[in-house]
Protein backbone atom coordinates (compact mmCIF):
# COMPACT_ATOMS: atom_id res chain seq x y z
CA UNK A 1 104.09 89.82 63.16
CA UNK A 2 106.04 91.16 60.55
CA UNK A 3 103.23 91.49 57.79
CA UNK A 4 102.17 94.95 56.53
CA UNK A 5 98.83 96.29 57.08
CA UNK A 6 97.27 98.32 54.47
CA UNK A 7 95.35 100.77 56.29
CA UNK A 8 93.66 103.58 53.97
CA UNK A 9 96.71 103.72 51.52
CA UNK A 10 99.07 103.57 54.16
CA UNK A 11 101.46 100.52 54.61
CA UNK A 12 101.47 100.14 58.59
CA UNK A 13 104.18 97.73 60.41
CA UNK A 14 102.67 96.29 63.54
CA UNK A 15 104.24 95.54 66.35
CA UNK A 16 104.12 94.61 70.16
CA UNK A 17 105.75 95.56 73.63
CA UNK A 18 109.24 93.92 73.31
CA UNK A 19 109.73 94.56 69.71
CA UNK A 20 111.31 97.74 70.42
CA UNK A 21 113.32 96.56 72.67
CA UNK A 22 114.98 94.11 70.78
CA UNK A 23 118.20 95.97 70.17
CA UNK A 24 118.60 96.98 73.84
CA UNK A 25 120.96 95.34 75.47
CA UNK A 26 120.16 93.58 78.46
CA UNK A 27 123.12 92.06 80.17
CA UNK A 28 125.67 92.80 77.79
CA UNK A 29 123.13 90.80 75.15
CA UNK A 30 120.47 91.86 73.19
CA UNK A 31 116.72 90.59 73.65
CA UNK A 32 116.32 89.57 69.97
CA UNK A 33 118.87 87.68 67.46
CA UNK A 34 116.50 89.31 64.95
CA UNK A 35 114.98 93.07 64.89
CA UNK A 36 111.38 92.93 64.09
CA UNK A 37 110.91 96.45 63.29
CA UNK A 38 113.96 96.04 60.80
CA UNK A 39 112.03 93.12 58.85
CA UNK A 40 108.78 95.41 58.87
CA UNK A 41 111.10 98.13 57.67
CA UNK A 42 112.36 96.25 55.11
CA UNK A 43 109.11 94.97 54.00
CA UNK A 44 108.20 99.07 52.94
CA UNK A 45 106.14 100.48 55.68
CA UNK A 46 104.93 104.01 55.68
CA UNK A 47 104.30 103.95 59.78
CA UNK A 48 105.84 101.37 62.49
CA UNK A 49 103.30 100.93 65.44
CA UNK A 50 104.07 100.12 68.57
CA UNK A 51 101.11 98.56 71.00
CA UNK A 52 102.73 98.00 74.34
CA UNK A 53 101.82 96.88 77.75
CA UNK A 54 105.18 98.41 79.54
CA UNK A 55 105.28 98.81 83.60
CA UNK A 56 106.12 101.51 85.47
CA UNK A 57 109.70 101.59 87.07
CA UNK A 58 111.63 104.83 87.77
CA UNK A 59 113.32 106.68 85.15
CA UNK A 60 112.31 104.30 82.44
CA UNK A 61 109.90 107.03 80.51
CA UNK A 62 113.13 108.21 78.96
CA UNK A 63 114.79 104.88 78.00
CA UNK A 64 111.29 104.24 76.05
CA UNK A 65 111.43 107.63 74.48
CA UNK A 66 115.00 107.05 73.73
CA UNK A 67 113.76 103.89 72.06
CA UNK A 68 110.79 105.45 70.14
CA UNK A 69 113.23 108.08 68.83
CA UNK A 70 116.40 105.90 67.56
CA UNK A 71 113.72 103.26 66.16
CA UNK A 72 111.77 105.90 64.13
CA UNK A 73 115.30 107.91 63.42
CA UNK A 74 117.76 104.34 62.29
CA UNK A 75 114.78 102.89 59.50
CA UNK A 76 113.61 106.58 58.94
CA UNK A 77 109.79 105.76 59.68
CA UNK A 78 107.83 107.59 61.81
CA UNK A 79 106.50 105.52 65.10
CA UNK A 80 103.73 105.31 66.97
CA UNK A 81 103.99 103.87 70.58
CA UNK A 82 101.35 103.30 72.54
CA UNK A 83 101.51 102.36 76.05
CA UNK A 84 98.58 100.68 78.42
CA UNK A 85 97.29 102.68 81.36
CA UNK A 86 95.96 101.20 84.66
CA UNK A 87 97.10 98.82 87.69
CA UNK A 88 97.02 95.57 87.49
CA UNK A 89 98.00 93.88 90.85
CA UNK A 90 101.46 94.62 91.44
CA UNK A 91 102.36 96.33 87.98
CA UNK A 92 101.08 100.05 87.36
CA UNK A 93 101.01 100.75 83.79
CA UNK A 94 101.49 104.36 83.15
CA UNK A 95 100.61 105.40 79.48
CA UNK A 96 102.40 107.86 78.23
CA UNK A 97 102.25 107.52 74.93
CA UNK A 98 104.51 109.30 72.22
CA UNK A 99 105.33 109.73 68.39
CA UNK A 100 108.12 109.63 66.93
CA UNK A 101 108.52 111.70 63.24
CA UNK A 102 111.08 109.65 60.84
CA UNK A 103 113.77 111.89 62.37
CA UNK A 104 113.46 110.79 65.44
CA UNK A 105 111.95 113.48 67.03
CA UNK A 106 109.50 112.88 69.90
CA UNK A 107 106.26 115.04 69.14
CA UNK A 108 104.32 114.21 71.04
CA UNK A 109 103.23 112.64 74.13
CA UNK A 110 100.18 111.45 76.36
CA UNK A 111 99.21 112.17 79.82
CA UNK A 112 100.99 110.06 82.91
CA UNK A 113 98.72 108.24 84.55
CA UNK A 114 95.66 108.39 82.90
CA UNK A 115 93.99 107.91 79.88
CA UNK A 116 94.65 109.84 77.18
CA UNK A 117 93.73 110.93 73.47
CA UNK A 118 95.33 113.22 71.42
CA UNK A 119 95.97 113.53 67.80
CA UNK A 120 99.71 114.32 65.39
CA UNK A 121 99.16 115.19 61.49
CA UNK A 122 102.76 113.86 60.63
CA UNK A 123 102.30 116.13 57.29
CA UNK A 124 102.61 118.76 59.19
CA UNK A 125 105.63 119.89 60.88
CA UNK A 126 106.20 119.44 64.30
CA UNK A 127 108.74 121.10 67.48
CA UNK A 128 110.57 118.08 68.54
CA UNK A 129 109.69 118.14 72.17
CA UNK A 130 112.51 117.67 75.26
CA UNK A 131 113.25 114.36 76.65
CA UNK A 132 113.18 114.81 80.49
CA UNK A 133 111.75 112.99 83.26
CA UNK A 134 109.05 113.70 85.78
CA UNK A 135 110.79 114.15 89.41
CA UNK A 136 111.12 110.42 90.93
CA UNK A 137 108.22 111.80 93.67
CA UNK A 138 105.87 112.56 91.30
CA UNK A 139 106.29 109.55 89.17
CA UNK A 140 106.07 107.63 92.25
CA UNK A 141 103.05 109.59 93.38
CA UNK A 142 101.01 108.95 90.19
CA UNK A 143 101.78 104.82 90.20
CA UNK A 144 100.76 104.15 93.96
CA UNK A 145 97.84 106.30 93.63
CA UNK A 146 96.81 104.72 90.18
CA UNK A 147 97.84 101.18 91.48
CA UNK A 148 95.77 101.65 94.71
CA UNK A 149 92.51 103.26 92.98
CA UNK A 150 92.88 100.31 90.09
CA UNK A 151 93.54 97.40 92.46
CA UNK A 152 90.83 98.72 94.67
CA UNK A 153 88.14 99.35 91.84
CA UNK A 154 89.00 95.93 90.21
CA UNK A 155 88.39 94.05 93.42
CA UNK A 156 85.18 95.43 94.26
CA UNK A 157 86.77 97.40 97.77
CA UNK A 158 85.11 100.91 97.99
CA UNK A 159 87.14 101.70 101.52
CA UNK A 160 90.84 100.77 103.34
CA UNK A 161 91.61 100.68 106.40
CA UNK A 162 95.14 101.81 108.33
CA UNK A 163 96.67 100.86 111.58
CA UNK A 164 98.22 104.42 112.11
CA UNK A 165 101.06 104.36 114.50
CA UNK A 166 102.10 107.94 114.25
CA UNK A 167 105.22 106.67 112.43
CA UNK A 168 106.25 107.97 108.77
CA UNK A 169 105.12 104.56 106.91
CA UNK A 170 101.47 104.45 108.19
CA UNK A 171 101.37 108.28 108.03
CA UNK A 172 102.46 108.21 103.77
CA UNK A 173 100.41 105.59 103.94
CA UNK A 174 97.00 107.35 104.69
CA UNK A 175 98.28 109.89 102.68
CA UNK A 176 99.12 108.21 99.57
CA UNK A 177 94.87 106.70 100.41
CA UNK A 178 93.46 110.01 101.35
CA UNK A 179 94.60 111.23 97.56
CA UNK A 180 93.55 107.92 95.90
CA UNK A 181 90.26 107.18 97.08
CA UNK A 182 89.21 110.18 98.84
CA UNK A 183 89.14 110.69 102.85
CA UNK A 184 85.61 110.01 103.28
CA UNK A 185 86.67 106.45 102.36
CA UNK A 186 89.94 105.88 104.32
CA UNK A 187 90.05 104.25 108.15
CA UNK A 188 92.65 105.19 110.37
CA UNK A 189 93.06 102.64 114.02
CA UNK A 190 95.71 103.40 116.41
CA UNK A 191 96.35 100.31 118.21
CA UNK A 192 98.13 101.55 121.44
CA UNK A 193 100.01 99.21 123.59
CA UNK A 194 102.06 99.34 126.77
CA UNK A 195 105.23 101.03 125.01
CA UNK A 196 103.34 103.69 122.52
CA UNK A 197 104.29 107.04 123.50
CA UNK A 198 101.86 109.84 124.11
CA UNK A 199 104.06 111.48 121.20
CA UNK A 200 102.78 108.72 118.82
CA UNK A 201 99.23 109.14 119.59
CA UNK A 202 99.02 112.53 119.53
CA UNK A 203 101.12 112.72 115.84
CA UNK A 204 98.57 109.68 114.63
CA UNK A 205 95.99 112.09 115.38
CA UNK A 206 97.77 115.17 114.00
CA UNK A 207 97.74 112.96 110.23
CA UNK A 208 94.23 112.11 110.65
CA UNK A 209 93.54 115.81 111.17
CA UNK A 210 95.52 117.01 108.17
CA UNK A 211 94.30 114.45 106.21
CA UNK A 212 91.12 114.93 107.25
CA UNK A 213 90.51 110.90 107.30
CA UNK A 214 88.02 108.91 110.55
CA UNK A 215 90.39 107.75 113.30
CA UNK A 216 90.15 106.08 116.60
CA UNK A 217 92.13 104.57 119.43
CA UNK A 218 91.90 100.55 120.73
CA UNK A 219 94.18 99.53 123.16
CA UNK A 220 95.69 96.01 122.89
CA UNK A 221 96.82 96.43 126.61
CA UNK A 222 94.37 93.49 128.02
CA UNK A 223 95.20 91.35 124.89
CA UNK A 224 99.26 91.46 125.44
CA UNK A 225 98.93 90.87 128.90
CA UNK A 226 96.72 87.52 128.26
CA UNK A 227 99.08 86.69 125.58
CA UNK A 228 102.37 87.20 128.27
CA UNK A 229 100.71 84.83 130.44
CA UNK A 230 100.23 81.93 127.60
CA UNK A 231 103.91 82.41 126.82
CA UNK A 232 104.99 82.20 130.15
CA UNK A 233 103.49 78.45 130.12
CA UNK A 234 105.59 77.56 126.55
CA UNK A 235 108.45 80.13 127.15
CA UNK A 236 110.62 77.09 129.84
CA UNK A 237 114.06 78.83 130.56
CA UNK A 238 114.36 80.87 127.32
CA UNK A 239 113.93 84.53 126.41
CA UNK A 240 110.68 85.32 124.85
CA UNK A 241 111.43 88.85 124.33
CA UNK A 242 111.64 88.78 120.84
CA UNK A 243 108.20 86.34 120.40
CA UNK A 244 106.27 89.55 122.69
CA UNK A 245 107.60 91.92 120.61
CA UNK A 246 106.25 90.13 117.59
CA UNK A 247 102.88 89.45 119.33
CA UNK A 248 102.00 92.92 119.34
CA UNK A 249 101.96 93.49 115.81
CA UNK A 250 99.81 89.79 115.67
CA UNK A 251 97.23 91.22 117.91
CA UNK A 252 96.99 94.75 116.05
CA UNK A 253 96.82 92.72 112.43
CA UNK A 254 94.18 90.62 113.61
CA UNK A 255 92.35 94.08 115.03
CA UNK A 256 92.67 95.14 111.89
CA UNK A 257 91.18 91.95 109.78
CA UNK A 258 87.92 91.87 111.83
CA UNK A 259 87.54 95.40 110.98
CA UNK A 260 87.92 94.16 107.68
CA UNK A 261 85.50 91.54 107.98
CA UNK A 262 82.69 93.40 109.66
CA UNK A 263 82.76 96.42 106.91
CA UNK A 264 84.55 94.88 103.88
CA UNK A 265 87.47 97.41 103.76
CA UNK A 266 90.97 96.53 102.76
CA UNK A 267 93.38 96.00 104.99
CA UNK A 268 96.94 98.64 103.67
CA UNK A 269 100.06 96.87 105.07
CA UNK A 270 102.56 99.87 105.63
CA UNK A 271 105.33 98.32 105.63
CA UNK A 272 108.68 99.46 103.10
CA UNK A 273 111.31 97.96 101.23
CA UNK A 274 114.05 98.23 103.60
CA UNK A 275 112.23 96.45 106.13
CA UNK A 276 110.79 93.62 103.91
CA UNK A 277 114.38 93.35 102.33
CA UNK A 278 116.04 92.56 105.56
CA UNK A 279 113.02 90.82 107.56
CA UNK A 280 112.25 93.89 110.08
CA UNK A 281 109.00 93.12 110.19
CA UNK A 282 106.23 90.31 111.63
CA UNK A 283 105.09 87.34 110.32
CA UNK A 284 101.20 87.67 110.30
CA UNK A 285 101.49 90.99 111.62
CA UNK A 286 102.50 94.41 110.27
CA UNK A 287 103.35 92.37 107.11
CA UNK A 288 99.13 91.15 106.74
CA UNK A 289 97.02 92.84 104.25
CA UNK A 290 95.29 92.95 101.27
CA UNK A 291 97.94 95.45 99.52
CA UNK A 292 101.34 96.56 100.39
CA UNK A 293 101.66 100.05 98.97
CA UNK A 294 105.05 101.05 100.05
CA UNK A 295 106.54 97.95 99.59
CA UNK A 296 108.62 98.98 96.97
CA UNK A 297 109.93 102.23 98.55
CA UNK A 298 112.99 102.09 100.51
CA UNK A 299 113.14 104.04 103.72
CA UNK A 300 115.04 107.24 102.33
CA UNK A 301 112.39 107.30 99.27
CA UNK A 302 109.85 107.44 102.00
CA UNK A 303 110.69 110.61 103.62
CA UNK A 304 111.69 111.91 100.20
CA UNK A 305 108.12 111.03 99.09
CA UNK A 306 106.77 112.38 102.49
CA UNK A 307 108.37 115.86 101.84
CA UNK A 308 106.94 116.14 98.14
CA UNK A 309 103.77 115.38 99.18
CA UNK A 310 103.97 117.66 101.91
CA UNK A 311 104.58 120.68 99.51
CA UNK A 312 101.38 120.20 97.95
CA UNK A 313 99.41 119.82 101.16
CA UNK A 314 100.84 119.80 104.72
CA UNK A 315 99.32 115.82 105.02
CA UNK A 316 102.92 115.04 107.27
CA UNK A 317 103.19 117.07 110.08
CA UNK A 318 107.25 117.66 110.84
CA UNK A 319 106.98 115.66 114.18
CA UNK A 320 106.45 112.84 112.21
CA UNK A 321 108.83 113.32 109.78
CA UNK A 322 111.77 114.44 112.30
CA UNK A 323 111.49 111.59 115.12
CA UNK A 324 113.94 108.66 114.87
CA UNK A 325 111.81 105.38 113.20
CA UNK A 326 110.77 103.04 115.84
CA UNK A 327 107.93 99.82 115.89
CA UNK A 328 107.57 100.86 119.59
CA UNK A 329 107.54 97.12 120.83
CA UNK A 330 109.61 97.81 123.85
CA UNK A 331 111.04 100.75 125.76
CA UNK A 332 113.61 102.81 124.50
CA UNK A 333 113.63 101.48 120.75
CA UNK A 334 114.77 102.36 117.81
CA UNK A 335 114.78 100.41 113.91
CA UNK A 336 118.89 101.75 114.15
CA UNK A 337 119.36 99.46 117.34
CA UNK A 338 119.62 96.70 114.69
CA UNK A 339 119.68 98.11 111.27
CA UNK A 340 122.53 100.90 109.66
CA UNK A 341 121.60 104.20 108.74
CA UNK A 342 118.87 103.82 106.13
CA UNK A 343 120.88 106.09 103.93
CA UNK A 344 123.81 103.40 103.84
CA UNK A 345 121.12 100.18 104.22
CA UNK A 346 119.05 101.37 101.22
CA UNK A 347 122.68 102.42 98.88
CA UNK A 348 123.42 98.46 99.61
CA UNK A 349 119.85 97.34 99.17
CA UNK A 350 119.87 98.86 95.71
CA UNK A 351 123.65 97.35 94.55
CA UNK A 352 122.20 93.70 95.93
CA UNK A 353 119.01 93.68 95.09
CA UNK A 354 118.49 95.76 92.00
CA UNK A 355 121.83 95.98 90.69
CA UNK A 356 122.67 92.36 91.27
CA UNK A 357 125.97 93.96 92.37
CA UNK A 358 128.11 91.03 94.45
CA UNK A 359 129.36 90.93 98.11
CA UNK A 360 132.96 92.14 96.86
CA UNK A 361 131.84 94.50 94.22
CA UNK A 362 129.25 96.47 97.29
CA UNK A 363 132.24 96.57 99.28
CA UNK A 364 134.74 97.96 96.67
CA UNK A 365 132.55 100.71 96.33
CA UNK A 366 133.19 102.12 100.20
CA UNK A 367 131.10 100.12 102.14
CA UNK A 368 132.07 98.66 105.59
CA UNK A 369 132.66 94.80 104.47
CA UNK A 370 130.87 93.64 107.78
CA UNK A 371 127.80 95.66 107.46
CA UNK A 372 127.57 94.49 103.87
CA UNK A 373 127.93 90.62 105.06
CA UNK A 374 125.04 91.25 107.31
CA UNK A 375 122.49 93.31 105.66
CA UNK A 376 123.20 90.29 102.68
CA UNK A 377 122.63 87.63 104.49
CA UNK A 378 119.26 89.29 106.56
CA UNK A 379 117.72 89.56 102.80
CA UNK A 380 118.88 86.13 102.06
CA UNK A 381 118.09 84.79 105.32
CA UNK A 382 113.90 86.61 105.19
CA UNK A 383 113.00 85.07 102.18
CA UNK A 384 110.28 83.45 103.63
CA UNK A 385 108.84 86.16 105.04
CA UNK A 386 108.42 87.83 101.75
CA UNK A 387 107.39 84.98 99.92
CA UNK A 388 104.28 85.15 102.33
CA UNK A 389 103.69 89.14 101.88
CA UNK A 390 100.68 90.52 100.26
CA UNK A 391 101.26 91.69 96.66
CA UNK A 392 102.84 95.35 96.74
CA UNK A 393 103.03 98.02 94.14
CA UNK A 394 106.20 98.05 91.83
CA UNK A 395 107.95 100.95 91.48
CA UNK A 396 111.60 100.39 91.04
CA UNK A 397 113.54 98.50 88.70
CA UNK A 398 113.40 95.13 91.10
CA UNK A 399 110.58 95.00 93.02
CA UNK A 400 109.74 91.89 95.68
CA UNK A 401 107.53 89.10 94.32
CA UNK A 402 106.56 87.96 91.11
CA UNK A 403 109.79 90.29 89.93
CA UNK A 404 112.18 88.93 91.94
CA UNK A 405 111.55 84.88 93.48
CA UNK A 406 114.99 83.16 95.06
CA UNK A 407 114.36 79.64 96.94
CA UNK A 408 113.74 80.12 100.40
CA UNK A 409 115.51 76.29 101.15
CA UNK A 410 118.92 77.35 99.03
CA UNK A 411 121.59 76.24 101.02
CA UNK A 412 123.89 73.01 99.98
């Protein structure tokens, strides 16, 4: 790859994705012993290109800008980067392409998103434009909706369908749907059992309202009770409260699936990072889908992302937004019966799981040294739970999955 390609008179230097990385350091190493855009460089080319394939994440449109610009500005070659647009499975790729003048000026850029063309006459002089990044809610915004629309084109699925609990997940969810795909094409089921409040059902109707989406109500009332009565016959002389907590989310999933079945919609899992990190969720139930498109968005980013959305369109109604979290699989609970504050669970989330920050290190930093031992070993411990998730959208710098695989049978 480090030939020069005569293009019209003009000695081009080709190169691919991780070329320009090769003098970041990752780790306290760099990616490369050798630069390749130095050798092209070197071998007297007019124009370095750049044909890349680069994820989303947040905040890394202005480490590749940063790139483009000290590339073009250390060999004193003007660079051309272009990025790939489109979702692919778990991966959103968002564009936004840029040049770079031999200064190291960026001069321009493409659209976020979405395809793009636009054109830079580097004999002409150009106004360096300002490195800044989108706010994290709008980048976020523009992946899941370009992930969902991609996945949902590529796999042939023209509508989704959403158990809608009147909780913030399945209410973002709907949301995040309604904007991708259009509200014509989204399915919204509340799946009531004995412990949903009439507070839930009325807010799951208040999102289906605002976002103007097709909702109805089934009760799972008669299934529970004929699922009580076969655990009573397995149960002996041990608690099954947890097992008919779990069933409930079973029986809505597979509610969900034969909807799926009998009109060919895809099933949106609503669940979010914090749960899936420390196993608050079911087995073949709230965790079943086709696509998990919160996955990747721990609990705080979800109201965040929630509020943003909001200021565009009132698609959240404040009910929703203000009541305590809660799966509503017995009376009187709440997710913070078992789990910290989501503002302190998702700080230690990111040092562990992103950060690869260790036990001591999480705790140096101000955290309680026993809440850190247990959120730790919950994500070590749920494992195989998330190894049997459906793909999710990636939107951080770690993501669950193909980005981030530990064995589930680790222990000596």
């Amino acid at each position: 790859m480090h030939d020069v390609h005569n293009f019209k008179g003009l000695n081009v230097g080709l190169s691919l994705c991780e070329d320009l990385w090769s003098q970041h350091e990752f780790g306290d190493r760099k990616l490369y012993i050798q630069d390749p855009l130095a050798i092209l460089a070197q071998n007297g080319v007019q124009v370095l290109l750049n044909l890349s394939a680069s994820p989303f994440a947040i905040g890394k449109d202005l480490i590749r800008k940063q790139l483009v610009g000290n590339a073009a500005r250390k060999f004193s070659i003007p660079l051309f980067y272009s990025n790939m647009v489109g979702g692919n499975d778990e991966l959103v790729f968002d564009g936004r392409s840029s040049v770079a003048d031999n200064q190291g000026n960026i001069i321009a850029e493409g659209k976020a998103f979405q395809e793009d063309l636009f054109l830079v006459d580097l004999d002409k002089t150009s106004k360096a434009l300002k490195l800044e990044n989108m706010e994290d809610e709008e980048d976020v915004l523009g992946a899941l909706v370009l992930g969902l629309r991609d996945y949902m084109r590529k796999c042939s699925f023209k509508k989704v369908v959403v158990g809608l609990s009147g909780g913030i997940d399945s209410a973002l969810v709907v949301a995040i749907a309604s904007i991708a795909v259009g509200p014509e094409n989204v399915m919204a089921i509340t799946l009531s059992s004995p412990y949903t409040s009439k507070q839930s059902i009325e807010d799951a109707y208040k999102v289906a309202e605002n976002c103007k989406i097709s909702v109805q109500t089934i009760s799972i009332n008669d299934a529970f009770h004929a699922y009580q009565d076969v655990i009573q016959t397995i149960k002996e002389d041990k608690s099954a409260e947890l097992a008919l907590e779990n069933i409930q989310a079973r029986i809505r999933d597979n509610i969900l699936m034969a909807y799926s079945n009998i009109n060919g919609a895809l099933v949106l899992s609503t669940g979010n990072k914090s749960e899936l990190s420390v196993g608050y969720c079911t087995l073949y139930g709230d965790m079943a889908g086709g696509l998990a498109i919160i996955s990747d968005l721990p609990k705080t980013m979800v109201y965040r992302l929630s509020n943003y959305i909001n200021k565009k369109k009132k698609f959240i109604p404040d009910s929703v937004i203000n009541k305590a979290p809660t799966a509503e699989l017995k009376p009187n609970q709440t997710d913070q019966d078992v789990l910290p504050p989501y503002e302190i669970l998702d700080e230690i989330l990111k040092e562990y799981v992103e950060n690869h920050t260790s036990f001591e290190t999480i705790v140096a930093k101000g955290f309680d040294g026993s809440v850190v031992k247990d959120v730790l070993r919950r994500v070590n411990l749920n494992e195989y739970k998330r190894r049997q998730s459906p793909p999710g959208l990636k939107v951080t710098s770690k993501a669950f999955g193909s980005g981030r695989r530990f064995p589930i049978a680790w222990k000596g």
